[in-house]
C-alpha atoms as a PDB file:
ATOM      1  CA  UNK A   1     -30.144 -59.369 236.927  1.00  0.00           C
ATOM      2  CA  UNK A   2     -32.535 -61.252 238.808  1.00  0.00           C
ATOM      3  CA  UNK A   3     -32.588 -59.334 241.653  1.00  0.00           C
ATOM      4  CA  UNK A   4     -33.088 -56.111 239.565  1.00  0.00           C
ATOM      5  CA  UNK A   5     -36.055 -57.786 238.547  1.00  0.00           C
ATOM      6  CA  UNK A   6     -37.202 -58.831 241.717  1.00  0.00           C
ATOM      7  CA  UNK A   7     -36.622 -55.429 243.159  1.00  0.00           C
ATOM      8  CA  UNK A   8     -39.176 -54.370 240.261  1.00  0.00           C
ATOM      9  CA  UNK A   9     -41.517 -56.549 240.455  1.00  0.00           C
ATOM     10  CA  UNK A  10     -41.991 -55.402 244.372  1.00  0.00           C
ATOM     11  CA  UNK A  11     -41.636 -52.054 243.661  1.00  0.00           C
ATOM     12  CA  UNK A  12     -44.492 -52.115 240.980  1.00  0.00           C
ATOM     13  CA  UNK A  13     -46.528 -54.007 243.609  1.00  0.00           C
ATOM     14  CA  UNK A  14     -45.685 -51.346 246.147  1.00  0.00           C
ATOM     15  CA  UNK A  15     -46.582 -48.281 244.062  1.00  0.00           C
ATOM     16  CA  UNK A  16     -50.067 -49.728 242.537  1.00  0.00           C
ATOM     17  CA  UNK A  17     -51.029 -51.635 245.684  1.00  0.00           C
ATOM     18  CA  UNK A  18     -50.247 -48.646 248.679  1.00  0.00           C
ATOM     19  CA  UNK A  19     -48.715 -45.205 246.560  1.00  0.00           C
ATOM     20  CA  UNK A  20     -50.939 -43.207 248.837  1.00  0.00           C
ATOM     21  CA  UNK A  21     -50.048 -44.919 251.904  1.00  0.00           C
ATOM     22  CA  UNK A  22     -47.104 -43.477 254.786  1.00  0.00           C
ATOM     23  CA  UNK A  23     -43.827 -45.789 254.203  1.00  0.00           C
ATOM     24  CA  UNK A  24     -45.031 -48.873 257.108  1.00  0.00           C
ATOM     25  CA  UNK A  25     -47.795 -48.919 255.398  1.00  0.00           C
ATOM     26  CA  UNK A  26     -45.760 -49.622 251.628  1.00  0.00           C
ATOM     27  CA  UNK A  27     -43.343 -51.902 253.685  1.00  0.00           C
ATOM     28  CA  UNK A  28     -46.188 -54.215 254.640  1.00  0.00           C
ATOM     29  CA  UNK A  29     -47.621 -54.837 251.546  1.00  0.00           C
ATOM     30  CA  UNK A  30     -44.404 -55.878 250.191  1.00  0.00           C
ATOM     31  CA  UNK A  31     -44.051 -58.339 253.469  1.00  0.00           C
ATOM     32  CA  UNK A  32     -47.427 -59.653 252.094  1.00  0.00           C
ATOM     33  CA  UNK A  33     -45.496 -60.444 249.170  1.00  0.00           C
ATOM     34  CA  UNK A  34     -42.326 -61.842 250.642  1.00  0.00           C
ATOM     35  CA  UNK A  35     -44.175 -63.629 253.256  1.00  0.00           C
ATOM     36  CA  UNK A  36     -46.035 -65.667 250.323  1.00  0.00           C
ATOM     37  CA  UNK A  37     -43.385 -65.925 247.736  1.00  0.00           C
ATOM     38  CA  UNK A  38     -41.648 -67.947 251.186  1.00  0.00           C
ATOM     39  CA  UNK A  39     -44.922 -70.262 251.823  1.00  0.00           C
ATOM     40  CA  UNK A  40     -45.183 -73.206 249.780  1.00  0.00           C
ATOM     41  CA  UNK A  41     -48.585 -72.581 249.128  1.00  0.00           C
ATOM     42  CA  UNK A  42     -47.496 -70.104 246.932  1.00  0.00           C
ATOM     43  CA  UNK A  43     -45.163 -69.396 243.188  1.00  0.00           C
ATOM     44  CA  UNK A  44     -41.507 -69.329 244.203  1.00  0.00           C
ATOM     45  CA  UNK A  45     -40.242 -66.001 243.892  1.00  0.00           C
ATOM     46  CA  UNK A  46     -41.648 -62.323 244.167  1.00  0.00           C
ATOM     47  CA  UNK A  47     -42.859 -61.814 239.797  1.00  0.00           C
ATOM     48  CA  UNK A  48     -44.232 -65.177 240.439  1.00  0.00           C
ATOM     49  CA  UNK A  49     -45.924 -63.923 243.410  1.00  0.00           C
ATOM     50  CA  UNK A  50     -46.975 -60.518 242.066  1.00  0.00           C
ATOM     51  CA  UNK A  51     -47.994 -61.660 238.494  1.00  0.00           C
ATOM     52  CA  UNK A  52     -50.109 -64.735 240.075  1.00  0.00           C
ATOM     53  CA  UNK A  53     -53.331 -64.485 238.544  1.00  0.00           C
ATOM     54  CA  UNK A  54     -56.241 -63.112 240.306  1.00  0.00           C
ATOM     55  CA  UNK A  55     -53.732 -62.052 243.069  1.00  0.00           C
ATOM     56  CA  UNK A  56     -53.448 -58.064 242.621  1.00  0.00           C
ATOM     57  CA  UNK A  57     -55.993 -56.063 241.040  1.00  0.00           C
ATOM     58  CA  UNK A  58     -53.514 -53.918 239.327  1.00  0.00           C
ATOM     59  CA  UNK A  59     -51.886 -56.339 237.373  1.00  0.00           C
ATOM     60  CA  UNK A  60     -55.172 -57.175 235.286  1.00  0.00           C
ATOM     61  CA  UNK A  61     -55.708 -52.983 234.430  1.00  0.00           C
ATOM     62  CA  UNK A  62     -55.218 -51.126 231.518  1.00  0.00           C
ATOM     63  CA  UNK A  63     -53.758 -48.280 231.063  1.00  0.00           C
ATOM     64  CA  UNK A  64     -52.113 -47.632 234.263  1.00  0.00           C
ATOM     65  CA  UNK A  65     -50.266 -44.331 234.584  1.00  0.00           C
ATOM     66  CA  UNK A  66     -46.295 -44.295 234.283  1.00  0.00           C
ATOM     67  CA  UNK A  67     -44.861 -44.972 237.895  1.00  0.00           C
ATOM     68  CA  UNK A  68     -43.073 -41.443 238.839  1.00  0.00           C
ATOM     69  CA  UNK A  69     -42.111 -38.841 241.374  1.00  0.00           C
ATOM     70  CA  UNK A  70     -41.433 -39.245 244.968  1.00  0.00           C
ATOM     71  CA  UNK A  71     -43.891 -42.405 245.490  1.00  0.00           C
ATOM     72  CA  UNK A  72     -42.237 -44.447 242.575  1.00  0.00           C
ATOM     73  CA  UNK A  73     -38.762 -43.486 244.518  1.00  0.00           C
ATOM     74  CA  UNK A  74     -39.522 -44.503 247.557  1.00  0.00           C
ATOM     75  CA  UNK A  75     -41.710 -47.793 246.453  1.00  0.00           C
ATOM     76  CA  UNK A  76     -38.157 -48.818 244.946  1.00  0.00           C
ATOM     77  CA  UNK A  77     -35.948 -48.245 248.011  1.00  0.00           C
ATOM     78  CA  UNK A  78     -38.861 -50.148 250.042  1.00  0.00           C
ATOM     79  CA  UNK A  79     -38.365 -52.828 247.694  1.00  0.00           C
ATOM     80  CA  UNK A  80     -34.529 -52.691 247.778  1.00  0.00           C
ATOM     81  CA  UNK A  81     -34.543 -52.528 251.430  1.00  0.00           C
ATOM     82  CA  UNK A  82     -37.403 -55.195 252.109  1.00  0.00           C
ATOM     83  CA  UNK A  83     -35.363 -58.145 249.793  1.00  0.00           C
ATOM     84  CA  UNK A  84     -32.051 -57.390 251.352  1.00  0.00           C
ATOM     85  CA  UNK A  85     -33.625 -58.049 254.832  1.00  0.00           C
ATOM     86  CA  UNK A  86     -33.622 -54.800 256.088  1.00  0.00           C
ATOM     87  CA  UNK A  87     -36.805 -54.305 257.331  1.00  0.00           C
ATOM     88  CA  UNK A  88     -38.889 -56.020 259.608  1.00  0.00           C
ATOM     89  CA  UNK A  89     -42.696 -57.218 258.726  1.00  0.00           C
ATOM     90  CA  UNK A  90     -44.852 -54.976 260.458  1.00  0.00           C
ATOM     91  CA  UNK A  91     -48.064 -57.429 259.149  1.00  0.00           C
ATOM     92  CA  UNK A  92     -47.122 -60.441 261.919  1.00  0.00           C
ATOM     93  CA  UNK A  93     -47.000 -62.548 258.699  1.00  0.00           C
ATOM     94  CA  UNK A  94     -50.014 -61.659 256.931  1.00  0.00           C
ATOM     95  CA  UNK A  95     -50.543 -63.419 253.808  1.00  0.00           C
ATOM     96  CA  UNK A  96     -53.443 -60.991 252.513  1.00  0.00           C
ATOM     97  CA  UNK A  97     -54.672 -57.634 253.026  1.00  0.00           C
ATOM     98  CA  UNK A  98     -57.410 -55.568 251.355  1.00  0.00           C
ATOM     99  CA  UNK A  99     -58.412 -51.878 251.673  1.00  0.00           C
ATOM    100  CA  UNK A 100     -60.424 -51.357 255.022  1.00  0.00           C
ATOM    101  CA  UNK A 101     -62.729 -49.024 253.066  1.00  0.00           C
ATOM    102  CA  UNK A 102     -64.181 -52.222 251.063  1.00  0.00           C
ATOM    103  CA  UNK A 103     -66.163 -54.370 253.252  1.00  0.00           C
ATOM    104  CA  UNK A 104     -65.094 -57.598 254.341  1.00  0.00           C
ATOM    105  CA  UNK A 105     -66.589 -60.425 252.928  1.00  0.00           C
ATOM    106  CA  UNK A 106     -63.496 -62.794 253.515  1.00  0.00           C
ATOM    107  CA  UNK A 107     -63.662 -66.470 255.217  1.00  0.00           C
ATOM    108  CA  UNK A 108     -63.672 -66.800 258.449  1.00  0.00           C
ATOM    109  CA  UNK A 109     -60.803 -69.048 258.043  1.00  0.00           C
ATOM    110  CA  UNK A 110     -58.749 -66.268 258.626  1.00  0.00           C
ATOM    111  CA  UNK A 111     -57.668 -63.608 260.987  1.00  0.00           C
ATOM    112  CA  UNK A 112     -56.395 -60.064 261.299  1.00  0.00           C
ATOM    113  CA  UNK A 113     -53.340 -59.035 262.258  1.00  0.00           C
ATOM    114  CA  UNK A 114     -52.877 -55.643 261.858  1.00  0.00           C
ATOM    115  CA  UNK A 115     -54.349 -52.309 260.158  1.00  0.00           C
ATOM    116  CA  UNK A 116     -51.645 -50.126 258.587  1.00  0.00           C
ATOM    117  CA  UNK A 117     -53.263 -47.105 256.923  1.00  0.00           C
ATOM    118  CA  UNK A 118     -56.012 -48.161 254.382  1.00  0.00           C
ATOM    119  CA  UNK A 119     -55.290 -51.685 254.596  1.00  0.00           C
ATOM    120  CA  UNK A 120     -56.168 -54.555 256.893  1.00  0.00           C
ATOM    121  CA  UNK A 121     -53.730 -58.009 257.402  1.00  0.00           C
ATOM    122  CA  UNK A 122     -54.778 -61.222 257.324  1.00  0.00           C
ATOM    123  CA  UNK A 123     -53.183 -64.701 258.146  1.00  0.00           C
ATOM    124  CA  UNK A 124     -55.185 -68.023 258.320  1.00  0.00           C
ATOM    125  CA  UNK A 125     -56.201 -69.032 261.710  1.00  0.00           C
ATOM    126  CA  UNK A 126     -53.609 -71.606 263.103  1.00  0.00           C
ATOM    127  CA  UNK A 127     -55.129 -75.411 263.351  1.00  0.00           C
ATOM    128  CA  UNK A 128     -54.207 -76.525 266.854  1.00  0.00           C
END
């Protein structure tokens, strides 16, 4: 049961946070997830993760549509594939990301690590 939920929890995540984005592009925003639901810095688990206030815009809306069709589909085999360690992160271990069409306005503590689609990676910059 608690991977069913887990596997929803990501998938919700997925279809909000990247429905309109090609399948990488769905896959890294649920490494986002799985990279900080593994960080200590972070809630143990991916609802923890997900649900974390302040964390994903999506979770604080009202009335979002239904998730359906092909993108609700796919956003749960992503999710599936992503917690069974199927798929490899494509963000370098990004911790963040927000839509490259919003300006950035983020520390410079941090650094990019890739642009997938509409979205830009971030990490924190490694203290040497």
């Amino acid at each position: 049961m608690l991977a069913a939920t887990a596997v929803l929890c990501l998938a919700l995540n997925i279809y909000y946070e990247a429905r309109g984005e090609t399948y990488r592009g769905k896959e890294a925003v649920a490494h986002v997830v799985i990279n900080r639901a593994e960080s200590p810095k972070y809630p143990d688990g991916v609802c923890e993760v997900v649900y974390q206030k302040g964390q994903f815009q999506w979770v604080k809306m009202k009335n979002l549509s239904k998730p359906q069709g092909a993108s609700w589909q796919e956003a749960q085999h992503i999710a599936q594939k992503v917690l069974d360690g199927e798929s490899t992160d494509p963000t370098n271990g990004a911790m963040y990301f927000h839509n490259a069409k919003l300006p950035y306005t983020w520390n410079h503590k941090y650094v990019i690590t890739t642009k997938i689609g509409n979205h830009v990676f971030y990490k924190r910059k490694q203290k040497f």
